[in-house]
Protein backbone atom coordinates (compact mmCIF):
# COMPACT_ATOMS: atom_id res chain seq x y z
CA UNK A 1 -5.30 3.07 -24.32
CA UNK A 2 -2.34 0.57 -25.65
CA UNK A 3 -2.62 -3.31 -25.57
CA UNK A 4 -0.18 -2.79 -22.36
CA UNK A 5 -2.51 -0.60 -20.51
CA UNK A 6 -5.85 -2.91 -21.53
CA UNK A 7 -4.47 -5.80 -20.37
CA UNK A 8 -3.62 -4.18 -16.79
CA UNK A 9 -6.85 -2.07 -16.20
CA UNK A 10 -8.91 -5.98 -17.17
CA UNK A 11 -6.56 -7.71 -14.74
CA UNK A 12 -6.89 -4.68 -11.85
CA UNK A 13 -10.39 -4.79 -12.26
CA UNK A 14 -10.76 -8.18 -12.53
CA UNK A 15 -8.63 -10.08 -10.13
CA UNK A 16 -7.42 -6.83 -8.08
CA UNK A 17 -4.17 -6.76 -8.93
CA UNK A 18 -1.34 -6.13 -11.47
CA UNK A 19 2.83 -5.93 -11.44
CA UNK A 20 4.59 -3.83 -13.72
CA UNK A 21 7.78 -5.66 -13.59
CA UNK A 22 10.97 -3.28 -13.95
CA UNK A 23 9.31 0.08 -14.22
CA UNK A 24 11.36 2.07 -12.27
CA UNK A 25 15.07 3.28 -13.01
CA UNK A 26 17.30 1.52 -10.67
CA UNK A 27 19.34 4.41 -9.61
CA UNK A 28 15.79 6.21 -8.38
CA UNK A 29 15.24 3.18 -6.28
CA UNK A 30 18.53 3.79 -4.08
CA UNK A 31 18.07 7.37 -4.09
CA UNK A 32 14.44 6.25 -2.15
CA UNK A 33 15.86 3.34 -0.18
CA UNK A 34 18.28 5.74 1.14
CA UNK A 35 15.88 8.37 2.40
CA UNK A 36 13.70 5.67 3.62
CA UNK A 37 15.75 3.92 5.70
CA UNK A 38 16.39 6.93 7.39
CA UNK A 39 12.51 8.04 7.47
CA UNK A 40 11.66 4.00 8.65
CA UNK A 41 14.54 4.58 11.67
CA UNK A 42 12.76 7.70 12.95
CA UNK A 43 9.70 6.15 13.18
CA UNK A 44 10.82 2.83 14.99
CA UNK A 45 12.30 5.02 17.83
CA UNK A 46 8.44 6.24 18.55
CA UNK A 47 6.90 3.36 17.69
CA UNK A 48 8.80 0.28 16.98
CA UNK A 49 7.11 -3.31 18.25
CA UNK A 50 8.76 -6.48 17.83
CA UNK A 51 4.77 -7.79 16.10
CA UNK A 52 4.96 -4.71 13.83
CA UNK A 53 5.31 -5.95 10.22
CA UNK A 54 4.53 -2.11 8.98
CA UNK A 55 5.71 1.70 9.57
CA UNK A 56 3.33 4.36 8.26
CA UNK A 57 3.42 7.92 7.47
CA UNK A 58 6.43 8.37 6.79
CA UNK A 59 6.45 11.31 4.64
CA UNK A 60 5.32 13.55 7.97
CA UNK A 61 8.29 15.83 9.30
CA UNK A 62 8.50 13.50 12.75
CA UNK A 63 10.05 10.55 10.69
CA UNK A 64 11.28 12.75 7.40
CA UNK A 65 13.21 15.75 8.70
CA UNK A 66 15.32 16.48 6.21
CA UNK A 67 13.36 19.42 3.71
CA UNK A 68 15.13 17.74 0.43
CA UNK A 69 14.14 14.15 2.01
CA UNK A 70 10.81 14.96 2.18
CA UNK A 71 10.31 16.95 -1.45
CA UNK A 72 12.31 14.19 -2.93
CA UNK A 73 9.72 11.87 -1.71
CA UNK A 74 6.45 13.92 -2.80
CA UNK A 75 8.19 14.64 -5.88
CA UNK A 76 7.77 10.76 -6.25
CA UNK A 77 4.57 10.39 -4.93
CA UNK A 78 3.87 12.80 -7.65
CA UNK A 79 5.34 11.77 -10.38
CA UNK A 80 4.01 10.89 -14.12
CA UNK A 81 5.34 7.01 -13.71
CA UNK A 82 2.97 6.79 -10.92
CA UNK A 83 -0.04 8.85 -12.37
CA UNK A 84 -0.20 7.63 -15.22
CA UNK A 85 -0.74 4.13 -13.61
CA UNK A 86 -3.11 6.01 -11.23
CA UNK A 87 -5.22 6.70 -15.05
CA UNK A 88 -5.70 3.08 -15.51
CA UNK A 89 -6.81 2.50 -11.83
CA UNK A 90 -8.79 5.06 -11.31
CA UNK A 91 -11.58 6.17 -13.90
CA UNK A 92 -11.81 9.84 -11.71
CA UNK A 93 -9.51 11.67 -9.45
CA UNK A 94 -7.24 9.55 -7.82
CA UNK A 95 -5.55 11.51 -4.28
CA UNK A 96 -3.06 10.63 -2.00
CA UNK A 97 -3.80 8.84 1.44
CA UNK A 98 -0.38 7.65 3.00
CA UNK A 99 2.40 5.64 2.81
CA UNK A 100 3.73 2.68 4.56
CA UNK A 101 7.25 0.50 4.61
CA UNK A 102 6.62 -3.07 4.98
CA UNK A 103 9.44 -5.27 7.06
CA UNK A 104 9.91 -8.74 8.99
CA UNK A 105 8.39 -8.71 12.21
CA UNK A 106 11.64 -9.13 15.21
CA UNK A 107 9.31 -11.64 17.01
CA UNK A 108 9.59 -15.03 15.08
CA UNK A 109 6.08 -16.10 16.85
CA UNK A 110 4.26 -13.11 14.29
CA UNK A 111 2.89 -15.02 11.95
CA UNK A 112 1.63 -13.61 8.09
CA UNK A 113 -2.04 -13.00 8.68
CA UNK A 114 -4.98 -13.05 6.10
CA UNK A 115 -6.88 -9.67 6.34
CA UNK A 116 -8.82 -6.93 4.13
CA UNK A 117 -6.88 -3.33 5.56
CA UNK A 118 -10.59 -2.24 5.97
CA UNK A 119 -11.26 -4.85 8.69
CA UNK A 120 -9.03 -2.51 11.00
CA UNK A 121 -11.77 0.42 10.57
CA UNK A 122 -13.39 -0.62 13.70
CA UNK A 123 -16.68 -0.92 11.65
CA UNK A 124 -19.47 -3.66 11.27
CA UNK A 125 -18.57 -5.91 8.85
CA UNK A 126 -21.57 -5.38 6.89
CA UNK A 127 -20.53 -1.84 6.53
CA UNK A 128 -17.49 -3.07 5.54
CA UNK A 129 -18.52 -4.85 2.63
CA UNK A 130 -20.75 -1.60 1.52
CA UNK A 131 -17.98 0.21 1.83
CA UNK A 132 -15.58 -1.47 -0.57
CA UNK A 133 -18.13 -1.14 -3.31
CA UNK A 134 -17.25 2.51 -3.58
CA UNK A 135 -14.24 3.41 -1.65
CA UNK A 136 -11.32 2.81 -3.41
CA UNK A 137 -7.77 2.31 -1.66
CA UNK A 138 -4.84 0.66 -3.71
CA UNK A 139 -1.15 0.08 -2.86
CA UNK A 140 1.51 1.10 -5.23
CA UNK A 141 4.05 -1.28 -3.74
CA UNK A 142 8.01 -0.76 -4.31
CA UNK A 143 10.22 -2.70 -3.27
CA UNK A 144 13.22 -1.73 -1.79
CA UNK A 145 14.96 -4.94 -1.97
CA UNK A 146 14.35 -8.36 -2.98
CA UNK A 147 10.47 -9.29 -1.29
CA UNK A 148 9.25 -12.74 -1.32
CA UNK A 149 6.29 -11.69 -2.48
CA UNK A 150 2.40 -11.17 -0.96
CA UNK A 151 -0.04 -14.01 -1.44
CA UNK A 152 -3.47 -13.04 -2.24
CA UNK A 153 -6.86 -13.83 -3.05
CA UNK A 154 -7.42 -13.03 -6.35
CA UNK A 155 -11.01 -11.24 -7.07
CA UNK A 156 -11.65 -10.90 -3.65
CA UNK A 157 -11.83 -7.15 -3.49
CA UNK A 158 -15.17 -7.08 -5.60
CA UNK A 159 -16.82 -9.70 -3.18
CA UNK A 160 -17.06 -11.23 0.15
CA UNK A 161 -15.49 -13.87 1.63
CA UNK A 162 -16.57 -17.50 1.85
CA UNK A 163 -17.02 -19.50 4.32
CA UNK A 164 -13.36 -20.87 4.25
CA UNK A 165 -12.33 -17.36 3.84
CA UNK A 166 -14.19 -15.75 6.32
CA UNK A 167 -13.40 -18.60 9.12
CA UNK A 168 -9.22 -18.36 8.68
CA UNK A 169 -9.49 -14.57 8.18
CA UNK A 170 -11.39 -13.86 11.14
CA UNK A 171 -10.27 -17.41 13.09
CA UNK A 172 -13.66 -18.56 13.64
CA UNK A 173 -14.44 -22.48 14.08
CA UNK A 174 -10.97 -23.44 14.82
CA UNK A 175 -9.40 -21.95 11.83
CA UNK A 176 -6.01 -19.85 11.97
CA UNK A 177 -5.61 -17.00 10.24
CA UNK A 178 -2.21 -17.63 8.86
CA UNK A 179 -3.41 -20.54 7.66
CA UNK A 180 -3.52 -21.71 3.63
CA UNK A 181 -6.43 -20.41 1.55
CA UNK A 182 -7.53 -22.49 -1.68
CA UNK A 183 -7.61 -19.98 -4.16
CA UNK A 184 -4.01 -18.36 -2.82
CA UNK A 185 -1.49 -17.50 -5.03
CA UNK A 186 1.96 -15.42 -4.17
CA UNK A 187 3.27 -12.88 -6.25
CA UNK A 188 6.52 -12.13 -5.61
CA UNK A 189 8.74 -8.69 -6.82
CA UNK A 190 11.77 -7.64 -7.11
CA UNK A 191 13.49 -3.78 -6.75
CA UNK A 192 12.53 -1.83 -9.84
CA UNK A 193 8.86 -3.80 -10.22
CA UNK A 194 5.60 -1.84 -9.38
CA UNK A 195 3.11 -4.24 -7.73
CA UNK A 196 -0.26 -2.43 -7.58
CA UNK A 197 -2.90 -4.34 -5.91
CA UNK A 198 -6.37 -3.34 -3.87
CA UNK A 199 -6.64 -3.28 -0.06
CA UNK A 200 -10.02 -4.43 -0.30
CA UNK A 201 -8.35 -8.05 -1.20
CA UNK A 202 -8.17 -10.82 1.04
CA UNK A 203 -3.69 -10.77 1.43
CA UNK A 204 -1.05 -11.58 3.88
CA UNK A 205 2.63 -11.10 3.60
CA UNK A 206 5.65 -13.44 3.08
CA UNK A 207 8.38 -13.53 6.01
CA UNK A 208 10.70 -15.76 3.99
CA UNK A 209 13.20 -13.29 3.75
CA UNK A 210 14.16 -9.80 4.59
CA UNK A 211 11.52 -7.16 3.22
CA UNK A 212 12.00 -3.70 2.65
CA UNK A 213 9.36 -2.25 0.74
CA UNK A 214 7.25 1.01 -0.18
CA UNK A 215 4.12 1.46 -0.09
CA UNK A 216 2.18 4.61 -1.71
CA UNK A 217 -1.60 4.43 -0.98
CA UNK A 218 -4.20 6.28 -3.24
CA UNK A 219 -7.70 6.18 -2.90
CA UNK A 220 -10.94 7.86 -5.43
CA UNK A 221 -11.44 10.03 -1.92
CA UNK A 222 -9.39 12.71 -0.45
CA UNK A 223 -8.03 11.77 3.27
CA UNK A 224 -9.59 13.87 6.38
CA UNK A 225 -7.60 17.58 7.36
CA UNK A 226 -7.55 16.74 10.96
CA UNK A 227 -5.34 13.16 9.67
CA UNK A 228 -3.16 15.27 8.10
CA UNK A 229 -2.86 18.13 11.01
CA UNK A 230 -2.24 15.38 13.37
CA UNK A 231 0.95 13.49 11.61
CA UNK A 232 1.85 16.38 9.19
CA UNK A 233 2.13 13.94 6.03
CA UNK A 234 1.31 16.39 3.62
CA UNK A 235 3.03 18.75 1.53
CA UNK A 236 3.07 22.30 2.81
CA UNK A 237 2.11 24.68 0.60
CA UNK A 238 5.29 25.90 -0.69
CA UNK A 239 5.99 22.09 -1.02
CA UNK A 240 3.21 21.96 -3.81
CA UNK A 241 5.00 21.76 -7.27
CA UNK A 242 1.75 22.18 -9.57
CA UNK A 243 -1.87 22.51 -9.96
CA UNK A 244 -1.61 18.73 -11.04
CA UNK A 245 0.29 18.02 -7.69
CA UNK A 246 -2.72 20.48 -5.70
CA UNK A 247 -5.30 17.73 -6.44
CA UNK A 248 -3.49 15.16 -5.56
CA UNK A 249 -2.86 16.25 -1.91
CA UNK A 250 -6.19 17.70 -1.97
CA UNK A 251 -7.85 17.25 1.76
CA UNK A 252 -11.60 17.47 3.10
């Protein structure tokens, strides 16, 4: 492992998160933007709220209809730049969960909101908290064009939350969850950048300006068949480019 890859693999583990500024070929990011934009338009005409700050999988054939769109986009998914980061995350298999565009909300009342993505699993929150000590789920975050950035808690993803935490996340005791954390920071990125951060952190997003960006989700656990039967976000088989590729879209 070089200096380079030390230095992110402490900082991932340590404070949960780590951008790669300018990793990505600038030419590779229109050819995505493109597809996506297309993919993201699908999906709004099923789904589309004016609170909804997020699309999801978009690689399934209801949003990506277009045979080259969709290869295109598992050929990305799949690609060394994007393993080889998954080696310094990940210290066993790493597979592929989902992906997501993040956007503006239309409705100026949505506020960014502090959360952990695994407060959404409709389980207790002790289970929660036993839960992130194994179950690994990170973004691989791409931004599309210029995003003002996500503020996080660093470290966050390896513990609990305060009291102050706890009370603004969940708006207990008069608290607000869009409200300022102490330990916040904002990290902003810009198209080209990789920002890879955990979903275990305590984060919210940035509205400041317009936001168009990727997200690729892998976890250290494959994601359920009947997931996959239902929204069709998966490669088909003939869609599988290697045995490298096989694992990666392996499902249980």
């Amino acid at each position: 492992m070089n200096n380079i890859d030390a230095k992110a693999k402490s900082q991932l583990e340590s404070l949960g998160y780590h951008l790669f500024p300018n990793y990505f070929p600038m030419d590779q990011i229109r050819l995505l933007k493109d597809i996506l934009l297309r993919s993201n338009a699908e999906w709004s005409k099923e789904l589309n709220h004016p609170k909804n700050v997020n699309s999801a999988y978009l690689t399934s054939t209801k949003f990506t209809k277009d045979k080259k769109d969709r290869e295109t986009l598992f050929q990305f998914i799949a690609s060394d730049a994007l393993l080889e980061i998954g080696k310094i995350v990940f210290d066993g298999p790493m597979y592929f969960l989902n992906t997501q565009i993040f956007f503006n909300p239309e409705d100026p009342k949505k506020l960014p909101y502090w959360h952990r993505d695994i407060q959404y699993m409709g389980i207790p929150e002790e289970k929660q908290f036993e839960r992130i000590q194994k179950d690994f789920v990170w973004h691989f975050r791409i931004p599309l064009e210029k995003d003002p950035g996500i503020w996080m808690v660093p470290g966050t993803q390896k513990r609990w939350d305060n009291e102050e935490e706890r009370n603004t996340r969940l708006e207990l005791e008069g608290k607000k969850n869009h409200e300022d954390l102490s330990n916040q920071i904002l990290i902003p990125h810009n198209p080209g950048d990789l920002l890879v951060f955990s979903a275990h952190l305590i984060h919210k997003g940035n509205y400041d300006i317009n936001r168009f960006s990727f997200d690729i989700l892998y976890t250290n656990f494959p994601e359920k068949k009947e997931t996959a039967d239902h929204w069709n976000h998966f490669p088909n088989q003939d869609e599988l480019l290697n045995q490298k590729t096989e694992s990666l879209f392996q499902l249980v």
